[in-house]
Each structure stands twice: as structure tokens, then as C-alpha cells.
N, C-alpha and C. Protein backbone atom coordinates (compact mmCIF):
# COMPACT_ATOMS: atom_id res chain seq x y z
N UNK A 1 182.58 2.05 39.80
CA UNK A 1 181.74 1.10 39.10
C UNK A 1 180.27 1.43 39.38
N UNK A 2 179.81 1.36 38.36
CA UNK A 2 178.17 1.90 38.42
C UNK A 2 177.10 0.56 39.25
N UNK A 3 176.62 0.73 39.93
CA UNK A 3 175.21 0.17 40.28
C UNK A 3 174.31 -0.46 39.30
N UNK A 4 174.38 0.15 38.63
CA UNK A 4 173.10 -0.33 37.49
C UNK A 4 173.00 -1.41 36.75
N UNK A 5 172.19 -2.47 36.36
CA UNK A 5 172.49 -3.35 35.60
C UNK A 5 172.60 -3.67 34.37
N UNK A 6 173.64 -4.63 33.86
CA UNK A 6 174.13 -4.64 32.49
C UNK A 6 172.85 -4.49 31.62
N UNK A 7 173.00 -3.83 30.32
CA UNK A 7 171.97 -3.86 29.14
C UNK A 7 171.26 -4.73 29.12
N UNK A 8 169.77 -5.08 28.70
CA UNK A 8 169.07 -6.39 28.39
C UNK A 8 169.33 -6.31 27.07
N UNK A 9 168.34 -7.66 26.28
CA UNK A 9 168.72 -8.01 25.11
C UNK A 9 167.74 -6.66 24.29
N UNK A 10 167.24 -5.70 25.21
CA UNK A 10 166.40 -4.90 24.59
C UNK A 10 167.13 -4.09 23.73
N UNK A 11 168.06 -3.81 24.25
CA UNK A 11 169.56 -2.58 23.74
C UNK A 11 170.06 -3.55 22.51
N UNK A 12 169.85 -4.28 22.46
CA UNK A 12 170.53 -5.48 21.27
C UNK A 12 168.81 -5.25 19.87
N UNK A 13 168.10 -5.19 20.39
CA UNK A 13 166.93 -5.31 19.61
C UNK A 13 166.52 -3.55 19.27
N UNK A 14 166.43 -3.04 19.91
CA UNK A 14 166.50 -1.91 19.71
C UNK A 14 168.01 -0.73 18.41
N UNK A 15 168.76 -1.27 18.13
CA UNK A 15 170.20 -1.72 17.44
C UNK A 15 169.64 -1.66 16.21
N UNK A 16 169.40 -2.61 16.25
CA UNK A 16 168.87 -4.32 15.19
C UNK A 16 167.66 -3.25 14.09
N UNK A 17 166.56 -2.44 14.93
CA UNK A 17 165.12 -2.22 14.39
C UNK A 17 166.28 -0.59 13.96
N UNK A 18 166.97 -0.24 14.38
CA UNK A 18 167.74 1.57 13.84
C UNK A 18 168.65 0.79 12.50
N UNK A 19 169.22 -0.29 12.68
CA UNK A 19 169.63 -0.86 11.73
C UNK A 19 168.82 -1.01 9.86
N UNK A 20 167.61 -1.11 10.47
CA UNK A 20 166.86 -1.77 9.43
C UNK A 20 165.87 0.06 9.16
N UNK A 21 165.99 0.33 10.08
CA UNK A 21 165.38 2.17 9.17
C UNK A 21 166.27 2.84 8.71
N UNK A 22 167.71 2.26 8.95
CA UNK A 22 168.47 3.07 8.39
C UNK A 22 168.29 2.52 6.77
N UNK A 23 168.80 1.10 6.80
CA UNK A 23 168.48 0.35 5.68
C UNK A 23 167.13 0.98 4.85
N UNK A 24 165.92 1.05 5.05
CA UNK A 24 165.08 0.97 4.47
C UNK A 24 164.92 2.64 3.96
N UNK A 25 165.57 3.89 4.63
CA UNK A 25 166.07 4.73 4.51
C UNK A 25 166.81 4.88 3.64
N UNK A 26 167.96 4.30 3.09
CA UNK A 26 168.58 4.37 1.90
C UNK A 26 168.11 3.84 1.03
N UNK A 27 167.57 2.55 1.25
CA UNK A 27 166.74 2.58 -0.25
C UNK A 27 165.53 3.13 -0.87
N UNK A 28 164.96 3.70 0.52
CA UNK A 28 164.09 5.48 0.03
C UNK A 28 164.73 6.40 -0.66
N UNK A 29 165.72 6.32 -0.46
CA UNK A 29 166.62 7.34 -1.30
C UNK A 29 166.81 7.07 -2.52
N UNK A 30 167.78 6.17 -2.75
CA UNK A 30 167.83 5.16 -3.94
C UNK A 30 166.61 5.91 -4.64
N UNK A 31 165.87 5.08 -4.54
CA UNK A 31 164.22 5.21 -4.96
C UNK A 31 163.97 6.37 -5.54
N UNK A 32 163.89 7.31 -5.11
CA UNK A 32 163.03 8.28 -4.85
C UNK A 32 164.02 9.03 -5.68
N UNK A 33 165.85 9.20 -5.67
CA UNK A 33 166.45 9.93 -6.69
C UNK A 33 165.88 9.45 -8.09
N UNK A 34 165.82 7.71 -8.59
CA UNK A 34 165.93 7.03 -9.55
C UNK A 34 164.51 7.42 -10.09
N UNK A 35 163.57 7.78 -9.17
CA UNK A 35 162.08 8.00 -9.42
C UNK A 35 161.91 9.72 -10.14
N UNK A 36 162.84 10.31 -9.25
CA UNK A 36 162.63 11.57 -9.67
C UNK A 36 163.55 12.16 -10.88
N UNK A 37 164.85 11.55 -11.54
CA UNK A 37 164.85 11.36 -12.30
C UNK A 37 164.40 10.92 -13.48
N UNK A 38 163.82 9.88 -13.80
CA UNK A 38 162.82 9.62 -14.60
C UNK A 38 161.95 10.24 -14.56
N UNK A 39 161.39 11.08 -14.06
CA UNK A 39 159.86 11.91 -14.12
C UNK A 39 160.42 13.13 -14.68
N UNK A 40 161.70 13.64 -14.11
CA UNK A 40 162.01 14.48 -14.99
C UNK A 40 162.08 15.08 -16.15
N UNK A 41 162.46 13.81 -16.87
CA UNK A 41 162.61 13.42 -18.48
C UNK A 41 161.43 13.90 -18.96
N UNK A 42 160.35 13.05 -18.38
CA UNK A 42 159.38 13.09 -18.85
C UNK A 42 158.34 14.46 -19.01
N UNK A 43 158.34 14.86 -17.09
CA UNK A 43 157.63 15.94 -16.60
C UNK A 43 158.54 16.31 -15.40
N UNK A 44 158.73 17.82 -15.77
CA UNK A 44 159.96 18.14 -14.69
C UNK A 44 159.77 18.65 -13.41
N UNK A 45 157.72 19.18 -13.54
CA UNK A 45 157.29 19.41 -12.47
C UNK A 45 156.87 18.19 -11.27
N UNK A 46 157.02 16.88 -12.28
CA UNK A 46 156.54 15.87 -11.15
C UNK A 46 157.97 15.41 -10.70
N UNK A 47 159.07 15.40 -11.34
CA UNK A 47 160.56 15.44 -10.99
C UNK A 47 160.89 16.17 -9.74
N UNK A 48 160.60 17.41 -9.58
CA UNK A 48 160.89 18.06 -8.67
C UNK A 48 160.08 17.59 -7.67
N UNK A 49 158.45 17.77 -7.99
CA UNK A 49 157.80 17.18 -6.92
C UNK A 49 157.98 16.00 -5.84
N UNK A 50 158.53 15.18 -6.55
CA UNK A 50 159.24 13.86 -5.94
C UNK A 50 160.00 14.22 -4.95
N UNK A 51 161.17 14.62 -5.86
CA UNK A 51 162.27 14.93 -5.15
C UNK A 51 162.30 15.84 -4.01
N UNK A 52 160.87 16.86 -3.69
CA UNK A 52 160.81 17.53 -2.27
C UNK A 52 159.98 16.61 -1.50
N UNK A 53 159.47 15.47 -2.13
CA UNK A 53 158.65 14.76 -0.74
C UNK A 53 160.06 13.79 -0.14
N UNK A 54 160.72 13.73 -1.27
CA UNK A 54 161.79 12.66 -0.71
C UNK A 54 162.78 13.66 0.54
N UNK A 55 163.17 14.69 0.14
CA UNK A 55 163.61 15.48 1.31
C UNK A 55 162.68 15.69 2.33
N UNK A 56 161.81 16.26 2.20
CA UNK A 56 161.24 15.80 3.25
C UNK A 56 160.95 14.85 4.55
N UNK A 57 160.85 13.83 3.85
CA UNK A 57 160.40 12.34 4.27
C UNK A 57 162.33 12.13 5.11
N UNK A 58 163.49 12.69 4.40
CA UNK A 58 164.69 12.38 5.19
C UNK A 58 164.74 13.29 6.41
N UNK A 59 164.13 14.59 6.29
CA UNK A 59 164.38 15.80 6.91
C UNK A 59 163.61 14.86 8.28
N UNK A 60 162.32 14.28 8.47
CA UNK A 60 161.23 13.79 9.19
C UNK A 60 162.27 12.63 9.86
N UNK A 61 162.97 11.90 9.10
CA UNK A 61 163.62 10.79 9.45
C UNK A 61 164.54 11.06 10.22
N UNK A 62 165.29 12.24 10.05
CA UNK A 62 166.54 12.32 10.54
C UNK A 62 166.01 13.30 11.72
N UNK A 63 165.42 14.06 12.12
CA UNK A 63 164.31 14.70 13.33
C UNK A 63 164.08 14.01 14.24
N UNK A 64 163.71 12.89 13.77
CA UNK A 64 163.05 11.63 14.57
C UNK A 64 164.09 10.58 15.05
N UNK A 65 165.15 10.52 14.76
CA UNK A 65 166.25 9.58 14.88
C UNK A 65 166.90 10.44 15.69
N UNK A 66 167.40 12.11 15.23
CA UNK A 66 168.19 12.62 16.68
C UNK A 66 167.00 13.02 17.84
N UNK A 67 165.94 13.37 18.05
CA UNK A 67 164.88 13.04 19.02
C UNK A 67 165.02 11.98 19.96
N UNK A 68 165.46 10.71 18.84
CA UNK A 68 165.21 9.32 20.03
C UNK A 68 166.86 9.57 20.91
N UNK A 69 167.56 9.47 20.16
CA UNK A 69 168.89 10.02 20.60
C UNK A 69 169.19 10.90 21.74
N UNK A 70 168.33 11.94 21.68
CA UNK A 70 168.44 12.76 22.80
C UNK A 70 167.43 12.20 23.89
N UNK A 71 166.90 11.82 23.55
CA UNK A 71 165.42 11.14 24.72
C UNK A 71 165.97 9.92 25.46
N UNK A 72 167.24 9.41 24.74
CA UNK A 72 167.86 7.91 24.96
C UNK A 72 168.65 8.78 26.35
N UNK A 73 169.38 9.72 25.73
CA UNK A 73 170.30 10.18 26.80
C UNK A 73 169.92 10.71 27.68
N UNK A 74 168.99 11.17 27.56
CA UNK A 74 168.42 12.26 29.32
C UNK A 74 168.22 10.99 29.84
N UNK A 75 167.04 10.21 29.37
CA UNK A 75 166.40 8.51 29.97
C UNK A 75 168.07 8.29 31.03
N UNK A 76 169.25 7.81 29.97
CA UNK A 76 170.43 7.53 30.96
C UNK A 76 170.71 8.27 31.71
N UNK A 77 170.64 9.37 31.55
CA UNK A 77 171.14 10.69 32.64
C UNK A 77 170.45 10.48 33.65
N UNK A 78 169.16 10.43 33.77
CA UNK A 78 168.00 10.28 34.86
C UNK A 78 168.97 9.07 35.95
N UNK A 79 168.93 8.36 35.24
CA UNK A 79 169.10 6.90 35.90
C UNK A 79 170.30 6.65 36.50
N UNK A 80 171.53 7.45 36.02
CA UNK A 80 172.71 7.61 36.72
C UNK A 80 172.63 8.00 37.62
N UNK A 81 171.78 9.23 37.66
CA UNK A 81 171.53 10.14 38.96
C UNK A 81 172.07 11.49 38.63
């Protein structure tokens, strides 16, 4: 049995805020296909254009999400010992 003490409500809030970028993350997506479609139609260079800031902007998201991930786990590793 480990030493250490149970989670605070921080681990509960911290959850909660990956919850809601994930959320707000898909409906960047959403978005940004429905956006770059329509521009297409219209202008296919601003279609595409879209559609590489929107990869982008996931490529940045998803970098940054396994980052915290790995930063979460060394943090525990440290602390186990």
C-alpha cells in the first residue's frame, strides 16, 4: 500500500477542464470540415486553406494533450520514488 495521499478534488477538476477541450475540439472539427467545405464550392483555394489550419490547430492539440500526459506521469513517477 502506497504512502501517498488519496487524489484531491484537483484530479476531479483537472478531468472535467480535458473533458471540455476535448468537447470544444470536436466541434473545431465539425466546424472547420463544414467551413471548408463550403469554401470549396465556392473557392477551392480558401477550402483547402481552411482545412490545413484546421489540421494543424488538431496536430497542436493533440502535441499538447500527449505532452501533459507524459509530464502527468514522470510528475507520478517522481513521487512514488
Amino acid at each position: 500500500m502506497s504512502d501517498t495521499p488519496p487524489q484531491s478534488g484537483n484530479h476531479e477538476v483537472a478531468a472535467a477542464i480535458n473533458r471540455l477541450r476535448r468537447l470544444i475540439h470536436a466541434g473545431f472539427i465539425v466546424f472547420s470540415a463544414a467551413t471548408g467545405v463550403a469554401l470549396d464550392r465556392g473557392n477551392p483555394q480558401g477550402g483547402v486553406a481552411f482545412l490545413v489550419v484546421a489540421f494543424l490547430f488538431l496536430a497542436w492539440a493533440g502535441i499538447g494533450g500527449l505532452a501533459n500526459v507524459v509530464r502527468d506521469e514522470m510528475k507520478a513517477a517522481r513521487e512514488r520514488g
